[in-house]
PDB file of N, CA and C in Angstrom:
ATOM      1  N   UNK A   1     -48.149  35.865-105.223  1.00  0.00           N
ATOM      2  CA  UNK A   1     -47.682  34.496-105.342  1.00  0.00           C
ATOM      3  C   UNK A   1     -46.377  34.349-104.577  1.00  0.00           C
ATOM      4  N   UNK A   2     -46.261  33.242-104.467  1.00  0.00           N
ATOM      5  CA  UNK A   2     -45.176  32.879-103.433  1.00  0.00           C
ATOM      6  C   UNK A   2     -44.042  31.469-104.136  1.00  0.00           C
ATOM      7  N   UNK A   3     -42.888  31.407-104.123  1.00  0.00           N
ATOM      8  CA  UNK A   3     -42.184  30.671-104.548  1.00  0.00           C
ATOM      9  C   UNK A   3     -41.082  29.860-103.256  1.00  0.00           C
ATOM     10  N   UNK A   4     -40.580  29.191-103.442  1.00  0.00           N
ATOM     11  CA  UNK A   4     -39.659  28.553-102.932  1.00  0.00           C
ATOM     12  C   UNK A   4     -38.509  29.382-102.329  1.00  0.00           C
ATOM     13  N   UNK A   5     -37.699  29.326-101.421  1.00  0.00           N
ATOM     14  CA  UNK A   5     -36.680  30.284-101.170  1.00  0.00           C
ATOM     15  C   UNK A   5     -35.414  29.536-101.662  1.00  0.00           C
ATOM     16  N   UNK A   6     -35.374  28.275-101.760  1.00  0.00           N
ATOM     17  CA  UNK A   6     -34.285  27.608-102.119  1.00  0.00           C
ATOM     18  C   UNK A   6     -33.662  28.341-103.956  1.00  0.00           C
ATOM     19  N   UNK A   7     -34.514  28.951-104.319  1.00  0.00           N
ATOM     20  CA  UNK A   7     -34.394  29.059-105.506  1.00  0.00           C
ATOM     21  C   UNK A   7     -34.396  30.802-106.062  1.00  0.00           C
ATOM     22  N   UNK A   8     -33.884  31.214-104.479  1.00  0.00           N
ATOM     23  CA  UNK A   8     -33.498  32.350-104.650  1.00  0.00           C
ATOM     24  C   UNK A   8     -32.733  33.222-103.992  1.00  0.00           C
ATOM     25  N   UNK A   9     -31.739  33.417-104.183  1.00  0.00           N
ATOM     26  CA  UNK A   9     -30.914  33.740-102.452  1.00  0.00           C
ATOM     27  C   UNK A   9     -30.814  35.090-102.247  1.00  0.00           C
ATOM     28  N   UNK A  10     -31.414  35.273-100.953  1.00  0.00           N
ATOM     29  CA  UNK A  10     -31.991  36.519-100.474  1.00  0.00           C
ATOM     30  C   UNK A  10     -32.115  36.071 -98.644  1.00  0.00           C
ATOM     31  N   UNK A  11     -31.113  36.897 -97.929  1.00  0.00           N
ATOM     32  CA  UNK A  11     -31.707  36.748 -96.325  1.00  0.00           C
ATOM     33  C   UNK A  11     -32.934  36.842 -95.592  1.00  0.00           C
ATOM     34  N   UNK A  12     -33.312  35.857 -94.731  1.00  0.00           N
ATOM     35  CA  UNK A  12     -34.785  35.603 -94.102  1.00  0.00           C
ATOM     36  C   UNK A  12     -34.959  37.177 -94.000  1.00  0.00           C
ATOM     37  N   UNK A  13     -36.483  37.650 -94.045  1.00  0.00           N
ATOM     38  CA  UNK A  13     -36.772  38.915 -93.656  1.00  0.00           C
ATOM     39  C   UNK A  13     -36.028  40.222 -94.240  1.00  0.00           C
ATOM     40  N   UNK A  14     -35.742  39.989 -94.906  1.00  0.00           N
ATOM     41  CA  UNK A  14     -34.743  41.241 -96.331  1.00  0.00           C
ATOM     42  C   UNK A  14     -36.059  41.595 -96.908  1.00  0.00           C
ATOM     43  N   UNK A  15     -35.651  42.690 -97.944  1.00  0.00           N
ATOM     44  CA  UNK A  15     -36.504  42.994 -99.251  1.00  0.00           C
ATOM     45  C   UNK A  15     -34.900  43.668-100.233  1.00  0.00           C
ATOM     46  N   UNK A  16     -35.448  43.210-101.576  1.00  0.00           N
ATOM     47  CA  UNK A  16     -34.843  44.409-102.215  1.00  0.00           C
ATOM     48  C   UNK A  16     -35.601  44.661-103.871  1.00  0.00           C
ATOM     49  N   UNK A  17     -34.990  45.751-104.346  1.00  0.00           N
ATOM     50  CA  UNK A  17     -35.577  46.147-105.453  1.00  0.00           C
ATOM     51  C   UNK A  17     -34.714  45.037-106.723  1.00  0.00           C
ATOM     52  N   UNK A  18     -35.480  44.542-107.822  1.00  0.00           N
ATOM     53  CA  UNK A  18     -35.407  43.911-109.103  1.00  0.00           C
ATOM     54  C   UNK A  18     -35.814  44.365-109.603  1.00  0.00           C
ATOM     55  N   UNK A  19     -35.271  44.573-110.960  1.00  0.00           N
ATOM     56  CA  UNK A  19     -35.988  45.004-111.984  1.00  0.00           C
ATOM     57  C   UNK A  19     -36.082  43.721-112.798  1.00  0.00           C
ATOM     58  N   UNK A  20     -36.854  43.448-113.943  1.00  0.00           N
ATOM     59  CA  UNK A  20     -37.409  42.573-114.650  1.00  0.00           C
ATOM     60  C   UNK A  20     -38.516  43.623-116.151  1.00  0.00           C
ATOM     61  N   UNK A  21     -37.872  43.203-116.760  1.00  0.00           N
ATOM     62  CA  UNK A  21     -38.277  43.787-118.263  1.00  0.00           C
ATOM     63  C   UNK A  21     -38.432  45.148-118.545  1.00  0.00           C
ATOM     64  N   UNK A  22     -37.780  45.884-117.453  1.00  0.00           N
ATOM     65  CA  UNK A  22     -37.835  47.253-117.468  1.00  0.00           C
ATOM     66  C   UNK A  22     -38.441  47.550-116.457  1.00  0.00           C
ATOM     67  N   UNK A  23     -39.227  46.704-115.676  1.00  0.00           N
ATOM     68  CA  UNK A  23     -39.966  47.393-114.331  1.00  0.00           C
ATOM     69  C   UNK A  23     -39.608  47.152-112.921  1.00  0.00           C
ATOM     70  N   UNK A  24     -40.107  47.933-112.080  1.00  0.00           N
ATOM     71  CA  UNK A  24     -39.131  47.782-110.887  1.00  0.00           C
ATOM     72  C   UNK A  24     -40.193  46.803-109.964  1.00  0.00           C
ATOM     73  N   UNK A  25     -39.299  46.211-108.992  1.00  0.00           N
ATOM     74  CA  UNK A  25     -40.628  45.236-108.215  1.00  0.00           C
ATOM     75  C   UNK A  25     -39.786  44.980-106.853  1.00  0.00           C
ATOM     76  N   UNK A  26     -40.399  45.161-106.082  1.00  0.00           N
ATOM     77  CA  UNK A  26     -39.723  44.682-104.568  1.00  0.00           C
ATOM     78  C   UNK A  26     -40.203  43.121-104.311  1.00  0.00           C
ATOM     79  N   UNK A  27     -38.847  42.605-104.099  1.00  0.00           N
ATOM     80  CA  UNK A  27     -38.849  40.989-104.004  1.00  0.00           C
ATOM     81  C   UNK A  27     -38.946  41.020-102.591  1.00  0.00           C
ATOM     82  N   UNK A  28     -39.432  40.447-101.381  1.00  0.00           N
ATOM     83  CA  UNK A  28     -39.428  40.124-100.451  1.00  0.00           C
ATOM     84  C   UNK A  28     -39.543  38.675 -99.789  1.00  0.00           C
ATOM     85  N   UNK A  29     -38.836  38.360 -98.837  1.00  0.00           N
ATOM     86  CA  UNK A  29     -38.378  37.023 -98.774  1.00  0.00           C
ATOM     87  C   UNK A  29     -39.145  37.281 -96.828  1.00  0.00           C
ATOM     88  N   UNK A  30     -39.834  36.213 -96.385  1.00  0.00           N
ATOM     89  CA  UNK A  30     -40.374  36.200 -94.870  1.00  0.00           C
ATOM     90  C   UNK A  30     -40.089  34.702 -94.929  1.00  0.00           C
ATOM     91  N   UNK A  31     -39.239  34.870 -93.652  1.00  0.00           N
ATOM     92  CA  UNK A  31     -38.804  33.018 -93.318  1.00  0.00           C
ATOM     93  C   UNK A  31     -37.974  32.960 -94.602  1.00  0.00           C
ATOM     94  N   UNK A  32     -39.233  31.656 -94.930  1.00  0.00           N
ATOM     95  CA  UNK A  32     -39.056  30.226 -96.016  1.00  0.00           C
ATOM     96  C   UNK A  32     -39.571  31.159 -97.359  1.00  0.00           C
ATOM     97  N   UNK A  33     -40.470  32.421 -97.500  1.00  0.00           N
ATOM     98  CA  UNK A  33     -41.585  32.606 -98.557  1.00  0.00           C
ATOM     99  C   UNK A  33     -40.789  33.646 -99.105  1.00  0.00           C
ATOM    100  N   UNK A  34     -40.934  33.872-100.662  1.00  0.00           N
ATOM    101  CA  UNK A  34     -40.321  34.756-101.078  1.00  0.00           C
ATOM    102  C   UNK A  34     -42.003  35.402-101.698  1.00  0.00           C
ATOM    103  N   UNK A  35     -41.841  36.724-101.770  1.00  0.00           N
ATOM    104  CA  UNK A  35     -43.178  37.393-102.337  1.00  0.00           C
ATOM    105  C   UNK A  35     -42.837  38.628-103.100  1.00  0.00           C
ATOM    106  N   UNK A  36     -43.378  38.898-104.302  1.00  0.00           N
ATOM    107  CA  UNK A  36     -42.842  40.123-105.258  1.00  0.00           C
ATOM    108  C   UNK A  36     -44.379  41.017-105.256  1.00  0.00           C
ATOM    109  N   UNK A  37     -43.887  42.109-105.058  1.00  0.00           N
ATOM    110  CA  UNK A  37     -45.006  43.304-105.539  1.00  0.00           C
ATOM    111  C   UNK A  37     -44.276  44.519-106.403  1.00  0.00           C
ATOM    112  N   UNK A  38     -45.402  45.387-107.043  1.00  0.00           N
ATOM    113  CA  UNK A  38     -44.981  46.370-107.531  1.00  0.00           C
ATOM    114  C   UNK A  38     -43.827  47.030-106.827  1.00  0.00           C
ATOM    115  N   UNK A  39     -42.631  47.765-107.177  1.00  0.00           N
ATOM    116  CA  UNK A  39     -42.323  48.693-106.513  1.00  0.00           C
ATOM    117  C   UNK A  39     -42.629  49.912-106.631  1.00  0.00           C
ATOM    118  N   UNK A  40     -43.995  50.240-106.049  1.00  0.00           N
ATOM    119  CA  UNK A  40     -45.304  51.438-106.389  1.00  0.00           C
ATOM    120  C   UNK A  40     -45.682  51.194-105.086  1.00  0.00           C
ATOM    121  N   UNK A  41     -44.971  52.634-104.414  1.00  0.00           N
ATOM    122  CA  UNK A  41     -46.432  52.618-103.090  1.00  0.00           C
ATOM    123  C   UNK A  41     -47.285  53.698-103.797  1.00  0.00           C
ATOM    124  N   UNK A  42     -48.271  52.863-103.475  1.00  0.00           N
ATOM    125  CA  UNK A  42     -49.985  53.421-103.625  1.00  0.00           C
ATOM    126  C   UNK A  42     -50.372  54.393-103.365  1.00  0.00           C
ATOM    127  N   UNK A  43     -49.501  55.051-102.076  1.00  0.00           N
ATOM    128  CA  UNK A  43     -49.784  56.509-101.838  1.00  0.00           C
ATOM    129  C   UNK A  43     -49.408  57.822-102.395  1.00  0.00           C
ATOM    130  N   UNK A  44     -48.362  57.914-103.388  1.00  0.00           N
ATOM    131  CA  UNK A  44     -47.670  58.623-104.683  1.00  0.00           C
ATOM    132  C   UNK A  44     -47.448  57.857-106.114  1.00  0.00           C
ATOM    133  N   UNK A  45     -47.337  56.687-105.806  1.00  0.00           N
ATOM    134  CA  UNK A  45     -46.964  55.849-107.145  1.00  0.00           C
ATOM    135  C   UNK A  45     -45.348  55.898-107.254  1.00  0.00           C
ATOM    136  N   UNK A  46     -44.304  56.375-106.660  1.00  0.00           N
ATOM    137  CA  UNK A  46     -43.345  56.134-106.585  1.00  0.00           C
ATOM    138  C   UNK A  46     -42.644  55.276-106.008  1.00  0.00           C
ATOM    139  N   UNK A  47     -41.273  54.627-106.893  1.00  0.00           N
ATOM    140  CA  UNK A  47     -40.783  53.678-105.331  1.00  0.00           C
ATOM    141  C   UNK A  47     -40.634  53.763-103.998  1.00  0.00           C
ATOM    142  N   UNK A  48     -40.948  52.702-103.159  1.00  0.00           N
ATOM    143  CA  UNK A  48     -40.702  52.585-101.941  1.00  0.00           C
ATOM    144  C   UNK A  48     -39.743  52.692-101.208  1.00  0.00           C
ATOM    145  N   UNK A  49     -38.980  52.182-102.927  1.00  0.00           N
ATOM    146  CA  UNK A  49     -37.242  52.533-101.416  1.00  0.00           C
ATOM    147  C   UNK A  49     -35.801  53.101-102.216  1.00  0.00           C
ATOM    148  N   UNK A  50     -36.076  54.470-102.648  1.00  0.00           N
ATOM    149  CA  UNK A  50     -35.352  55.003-103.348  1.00  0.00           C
ATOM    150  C   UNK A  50     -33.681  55.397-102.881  1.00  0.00           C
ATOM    151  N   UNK A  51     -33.885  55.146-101.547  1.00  0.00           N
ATOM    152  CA  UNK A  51     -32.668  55.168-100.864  1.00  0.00           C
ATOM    153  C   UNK A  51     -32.047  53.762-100.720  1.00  0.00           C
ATOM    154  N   UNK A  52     -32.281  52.853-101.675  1.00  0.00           N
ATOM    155  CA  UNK A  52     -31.743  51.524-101.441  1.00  0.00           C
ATOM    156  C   UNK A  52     -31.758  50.612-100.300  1.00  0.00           C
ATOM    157  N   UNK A  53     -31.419  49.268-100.016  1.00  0.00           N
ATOM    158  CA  UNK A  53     -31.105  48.643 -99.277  1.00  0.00           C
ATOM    159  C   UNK A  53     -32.413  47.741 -98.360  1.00  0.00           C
ATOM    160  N   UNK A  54     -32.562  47.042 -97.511  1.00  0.00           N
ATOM    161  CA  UNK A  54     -33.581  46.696 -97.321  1.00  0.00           C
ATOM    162  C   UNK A  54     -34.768  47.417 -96.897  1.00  0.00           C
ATOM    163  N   UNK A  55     -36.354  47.648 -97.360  1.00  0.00           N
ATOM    164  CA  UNK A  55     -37.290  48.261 -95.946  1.00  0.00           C
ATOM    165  C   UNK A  55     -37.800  47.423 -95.420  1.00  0.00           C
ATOM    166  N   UNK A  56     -37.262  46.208 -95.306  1.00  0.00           N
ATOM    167  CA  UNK A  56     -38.383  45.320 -94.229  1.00  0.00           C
ATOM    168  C   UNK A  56     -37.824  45.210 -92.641  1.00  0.00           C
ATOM    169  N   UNK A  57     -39.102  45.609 -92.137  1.00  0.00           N
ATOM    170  CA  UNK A  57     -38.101  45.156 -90.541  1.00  0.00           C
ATOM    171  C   UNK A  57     -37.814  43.976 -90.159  1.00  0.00           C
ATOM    172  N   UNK A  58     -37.000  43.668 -89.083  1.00  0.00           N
ATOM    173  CA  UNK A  58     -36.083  42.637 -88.484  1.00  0.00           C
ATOM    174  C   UNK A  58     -36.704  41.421 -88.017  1.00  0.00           C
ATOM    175  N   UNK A  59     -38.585  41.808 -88.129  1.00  0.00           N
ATOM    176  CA  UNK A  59     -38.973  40.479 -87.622  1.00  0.00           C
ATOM    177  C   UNK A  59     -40.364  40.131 -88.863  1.00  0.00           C
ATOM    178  N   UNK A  60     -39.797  40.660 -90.134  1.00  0.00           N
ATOM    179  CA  UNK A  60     -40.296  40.322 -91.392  1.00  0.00           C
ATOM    180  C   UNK A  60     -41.581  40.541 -91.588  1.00  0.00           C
ATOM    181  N   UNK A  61     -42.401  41.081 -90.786  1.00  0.00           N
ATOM    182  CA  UNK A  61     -44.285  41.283 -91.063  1.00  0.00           C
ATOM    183  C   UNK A  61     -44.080  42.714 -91.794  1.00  0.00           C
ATOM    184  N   UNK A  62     -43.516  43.898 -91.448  1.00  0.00           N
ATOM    185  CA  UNK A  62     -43.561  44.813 -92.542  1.00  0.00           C
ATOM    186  C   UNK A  62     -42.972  45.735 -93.143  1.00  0.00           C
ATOM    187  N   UNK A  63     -43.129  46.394 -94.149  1.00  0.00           N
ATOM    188  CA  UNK A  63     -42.747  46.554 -95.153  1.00  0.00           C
ATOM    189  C   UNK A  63     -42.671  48.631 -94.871  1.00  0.00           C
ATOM    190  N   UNK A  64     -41.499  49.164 -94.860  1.00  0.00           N
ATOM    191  CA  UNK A  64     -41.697  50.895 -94.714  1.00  0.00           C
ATOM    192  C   UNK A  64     -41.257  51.357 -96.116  1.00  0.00           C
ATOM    193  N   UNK A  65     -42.089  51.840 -96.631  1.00  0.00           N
ATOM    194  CA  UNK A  65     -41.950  52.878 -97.192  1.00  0.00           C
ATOM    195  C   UNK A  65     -40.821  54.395 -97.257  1.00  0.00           C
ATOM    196  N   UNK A  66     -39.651  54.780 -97.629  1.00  0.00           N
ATOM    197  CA  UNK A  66     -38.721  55.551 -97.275  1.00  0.00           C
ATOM    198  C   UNK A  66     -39.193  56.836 -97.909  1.00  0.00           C
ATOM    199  N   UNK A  67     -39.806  56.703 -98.511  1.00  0.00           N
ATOM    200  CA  UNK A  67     -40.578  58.174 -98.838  1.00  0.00           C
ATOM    201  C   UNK A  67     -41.023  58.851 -97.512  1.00  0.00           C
ATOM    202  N   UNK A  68     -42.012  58.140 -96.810  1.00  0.00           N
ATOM    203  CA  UNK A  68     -43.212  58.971 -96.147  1.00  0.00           C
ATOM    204  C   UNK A  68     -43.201  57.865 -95.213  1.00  0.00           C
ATOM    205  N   UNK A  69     -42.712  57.057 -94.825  1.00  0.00           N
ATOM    206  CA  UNK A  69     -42.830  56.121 -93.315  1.00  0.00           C
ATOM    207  C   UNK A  69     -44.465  55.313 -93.577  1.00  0.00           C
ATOM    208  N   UNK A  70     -44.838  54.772 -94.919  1.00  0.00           N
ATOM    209  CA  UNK A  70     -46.244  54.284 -95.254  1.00  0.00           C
ATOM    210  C   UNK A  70     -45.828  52.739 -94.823  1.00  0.00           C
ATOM    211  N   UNK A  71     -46.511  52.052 -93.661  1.00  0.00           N
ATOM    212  CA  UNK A  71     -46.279  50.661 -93.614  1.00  0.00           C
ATOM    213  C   UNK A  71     -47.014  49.509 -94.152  1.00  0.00           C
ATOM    214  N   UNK A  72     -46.629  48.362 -94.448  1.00  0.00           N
ATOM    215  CA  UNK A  72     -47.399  47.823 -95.395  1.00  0.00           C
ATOM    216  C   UNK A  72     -47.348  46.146 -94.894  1.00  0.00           C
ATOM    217  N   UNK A  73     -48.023  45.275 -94.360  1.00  0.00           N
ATOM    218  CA  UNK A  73     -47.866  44.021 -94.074  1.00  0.00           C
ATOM    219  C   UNK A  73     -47.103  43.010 -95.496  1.00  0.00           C
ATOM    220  N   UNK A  74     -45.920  42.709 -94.956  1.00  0.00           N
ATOM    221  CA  UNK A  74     -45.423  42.452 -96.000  1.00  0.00           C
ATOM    222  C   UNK A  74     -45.395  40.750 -96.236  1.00  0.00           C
ATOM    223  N   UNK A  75     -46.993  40.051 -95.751  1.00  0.00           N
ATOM    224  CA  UNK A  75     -47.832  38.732 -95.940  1.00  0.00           C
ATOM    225  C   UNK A  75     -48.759  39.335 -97.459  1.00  0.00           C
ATOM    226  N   UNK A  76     -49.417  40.331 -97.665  1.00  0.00           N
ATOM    227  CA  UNK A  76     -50.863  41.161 -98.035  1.00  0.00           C
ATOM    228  C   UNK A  76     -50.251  42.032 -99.177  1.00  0.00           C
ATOM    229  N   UNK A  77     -49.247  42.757 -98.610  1.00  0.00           N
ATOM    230  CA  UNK A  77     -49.079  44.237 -99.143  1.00  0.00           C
ATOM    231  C   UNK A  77     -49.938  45.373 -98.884  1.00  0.00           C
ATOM    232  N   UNK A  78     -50.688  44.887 -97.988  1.00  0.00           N
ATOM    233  CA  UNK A  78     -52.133  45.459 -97.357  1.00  0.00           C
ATOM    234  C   UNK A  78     -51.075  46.926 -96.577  1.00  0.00           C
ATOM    235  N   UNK A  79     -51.883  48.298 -96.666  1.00  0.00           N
ATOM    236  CA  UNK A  79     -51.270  49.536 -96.105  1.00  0.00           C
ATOM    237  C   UNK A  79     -51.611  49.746 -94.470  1.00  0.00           C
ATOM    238  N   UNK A  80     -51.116  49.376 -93.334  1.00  0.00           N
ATOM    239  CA  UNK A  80     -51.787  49.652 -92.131  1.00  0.00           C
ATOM    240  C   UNK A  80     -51.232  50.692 -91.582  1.00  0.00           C
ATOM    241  N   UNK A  81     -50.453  51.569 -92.074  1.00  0.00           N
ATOM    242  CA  UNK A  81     -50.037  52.911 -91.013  1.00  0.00           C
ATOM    243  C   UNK A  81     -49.853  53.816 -92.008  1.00  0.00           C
ATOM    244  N   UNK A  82     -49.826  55.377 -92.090  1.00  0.00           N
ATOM    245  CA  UNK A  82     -49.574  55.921 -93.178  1.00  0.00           C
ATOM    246  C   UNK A  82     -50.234  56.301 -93.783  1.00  0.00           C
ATOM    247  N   UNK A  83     -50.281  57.672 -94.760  1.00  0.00           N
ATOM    248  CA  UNK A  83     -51.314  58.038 -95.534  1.00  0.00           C
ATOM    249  C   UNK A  83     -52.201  57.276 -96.983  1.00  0.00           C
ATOM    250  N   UNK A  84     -51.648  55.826 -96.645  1.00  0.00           N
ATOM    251  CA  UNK A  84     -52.600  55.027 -97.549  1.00  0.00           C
ATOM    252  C   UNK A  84     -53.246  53.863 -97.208  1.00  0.00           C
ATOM    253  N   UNK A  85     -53.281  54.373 -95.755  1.00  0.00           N
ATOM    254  CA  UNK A  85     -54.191  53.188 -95.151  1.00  0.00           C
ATOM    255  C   UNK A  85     -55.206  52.477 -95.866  1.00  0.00           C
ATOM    256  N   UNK A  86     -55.725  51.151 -95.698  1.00  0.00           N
ATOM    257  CA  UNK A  86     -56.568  50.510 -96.562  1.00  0.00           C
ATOM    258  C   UNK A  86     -56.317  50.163 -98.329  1.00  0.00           C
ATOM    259  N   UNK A  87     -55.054  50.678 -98.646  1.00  0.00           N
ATOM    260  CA  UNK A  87     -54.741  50.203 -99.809  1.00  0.00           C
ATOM    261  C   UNK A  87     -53.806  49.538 -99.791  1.00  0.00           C
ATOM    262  N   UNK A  88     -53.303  49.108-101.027  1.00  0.00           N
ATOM    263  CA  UNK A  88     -52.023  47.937-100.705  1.00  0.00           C
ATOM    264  C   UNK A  88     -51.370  48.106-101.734  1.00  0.00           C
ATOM    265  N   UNK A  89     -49.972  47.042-101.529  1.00  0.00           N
ATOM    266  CA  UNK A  89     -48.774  47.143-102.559  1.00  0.00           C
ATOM    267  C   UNK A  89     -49.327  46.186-103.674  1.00  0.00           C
ATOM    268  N   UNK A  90     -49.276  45.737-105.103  1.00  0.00           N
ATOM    269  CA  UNK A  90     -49.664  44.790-105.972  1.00  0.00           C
ATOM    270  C   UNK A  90     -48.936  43.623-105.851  1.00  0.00           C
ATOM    271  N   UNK A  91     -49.015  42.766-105.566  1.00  0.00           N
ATOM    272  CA  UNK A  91     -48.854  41.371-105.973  1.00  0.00           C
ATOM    273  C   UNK A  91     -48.670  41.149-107.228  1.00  0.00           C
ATOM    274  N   UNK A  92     -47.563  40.621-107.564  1.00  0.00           N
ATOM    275  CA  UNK A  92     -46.848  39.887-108.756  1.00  0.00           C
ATOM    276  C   UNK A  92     -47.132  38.518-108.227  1.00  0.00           C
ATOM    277  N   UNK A  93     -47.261  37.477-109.665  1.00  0.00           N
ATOM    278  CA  UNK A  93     -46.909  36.244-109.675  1.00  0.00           C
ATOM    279  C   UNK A  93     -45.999  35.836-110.558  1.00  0.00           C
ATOM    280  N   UNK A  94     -44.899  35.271-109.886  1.00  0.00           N
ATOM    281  CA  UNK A  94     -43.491  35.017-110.505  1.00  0.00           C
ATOM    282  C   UNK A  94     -43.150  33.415-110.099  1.00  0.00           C
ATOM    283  N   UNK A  95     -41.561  33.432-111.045  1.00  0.00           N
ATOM    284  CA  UNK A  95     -41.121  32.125-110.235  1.00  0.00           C
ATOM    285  C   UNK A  95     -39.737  32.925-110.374  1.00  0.00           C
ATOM    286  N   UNK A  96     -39.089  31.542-109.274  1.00  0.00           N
ATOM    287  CA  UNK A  96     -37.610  32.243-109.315  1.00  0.00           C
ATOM    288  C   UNK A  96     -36.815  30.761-109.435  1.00  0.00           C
ATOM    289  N   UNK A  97     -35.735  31.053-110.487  1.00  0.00           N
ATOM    290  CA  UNK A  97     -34.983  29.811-110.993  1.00  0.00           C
ATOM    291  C   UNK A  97     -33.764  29.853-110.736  1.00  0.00           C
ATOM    292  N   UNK A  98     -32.781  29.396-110.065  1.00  0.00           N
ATOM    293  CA  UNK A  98     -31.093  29.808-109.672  1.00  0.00           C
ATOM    294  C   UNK A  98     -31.090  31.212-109.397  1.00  0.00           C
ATOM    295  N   UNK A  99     -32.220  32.026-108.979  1.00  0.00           N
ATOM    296  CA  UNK A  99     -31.182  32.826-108.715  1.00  0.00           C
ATOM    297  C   UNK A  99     -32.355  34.508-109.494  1.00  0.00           C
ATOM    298  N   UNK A 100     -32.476  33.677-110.287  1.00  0.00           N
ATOM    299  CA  UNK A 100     -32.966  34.654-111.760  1.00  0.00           C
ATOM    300  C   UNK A 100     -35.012  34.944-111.469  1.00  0.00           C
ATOM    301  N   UNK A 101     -35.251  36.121-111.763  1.00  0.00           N
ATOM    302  CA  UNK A 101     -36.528  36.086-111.344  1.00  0.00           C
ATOM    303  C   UNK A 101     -37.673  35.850-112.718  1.00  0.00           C
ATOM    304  N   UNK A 102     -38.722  34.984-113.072  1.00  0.00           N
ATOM    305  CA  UNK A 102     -39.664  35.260-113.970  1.00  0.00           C
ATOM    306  C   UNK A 102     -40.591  35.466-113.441  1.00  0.00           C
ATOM    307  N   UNK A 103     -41.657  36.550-114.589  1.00  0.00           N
ATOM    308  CA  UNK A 103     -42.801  36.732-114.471  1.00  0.00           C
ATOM    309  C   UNK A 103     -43.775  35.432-114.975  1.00  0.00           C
ATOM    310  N   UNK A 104     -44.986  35.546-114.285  1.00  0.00           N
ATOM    311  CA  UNK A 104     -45.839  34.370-114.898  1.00  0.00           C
ATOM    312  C   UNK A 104     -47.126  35.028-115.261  1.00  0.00           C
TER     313      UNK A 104
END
């Protein structure tokens, strides 16, 4: 799911890690679209970006993995490079209110 960006402030083409009720989730923002998935790559089940800070590249389509260099279209969460090709990151559906993230 996808929300508004006005209603969440985060730089075009960023990602970062949130937590929300105890679980971790990578918020990602492309353009105008903000999009949340697990923070679980598929290929260990561990976070994606344990070394902090953004993994999305500079022209916002995808998503690296800092474990193992696993890339991930970050429209899909779909896996296209990497040892988990053909699988993907989970999709959350959320909203985001001032700032603050909910689950839906």
């Amino acid at each position: 799911m996808t929300t508004d960006i006005d209603d969440y402030p985060l730089d075009p083409n960023m990602s970062t890690s949130v937590t929300v009720d105890g679980r971790s989730f990578l918020l990602v923002r492309r353009d105008t679209e903000l999009l949340l998935f697990e923070n679980r790559c598929p290929h260990t089940g561990e976070t994606l970006d344990p070394m902090g800070g953004s993994i999305m590249e500079a022209q916002g389509e995808l998503i690296t993995c800092q474990r193992h260099g696993a890339q991930f279209l970050s429209s899909s969460g779909e896996c296209v490079s990497g040892p988990c090709q053909g699988e993907r990151l989970e999709p959350v559906a959320f909203t985001a209110v001032a700032g603050a993230i909910y689950l839906d």
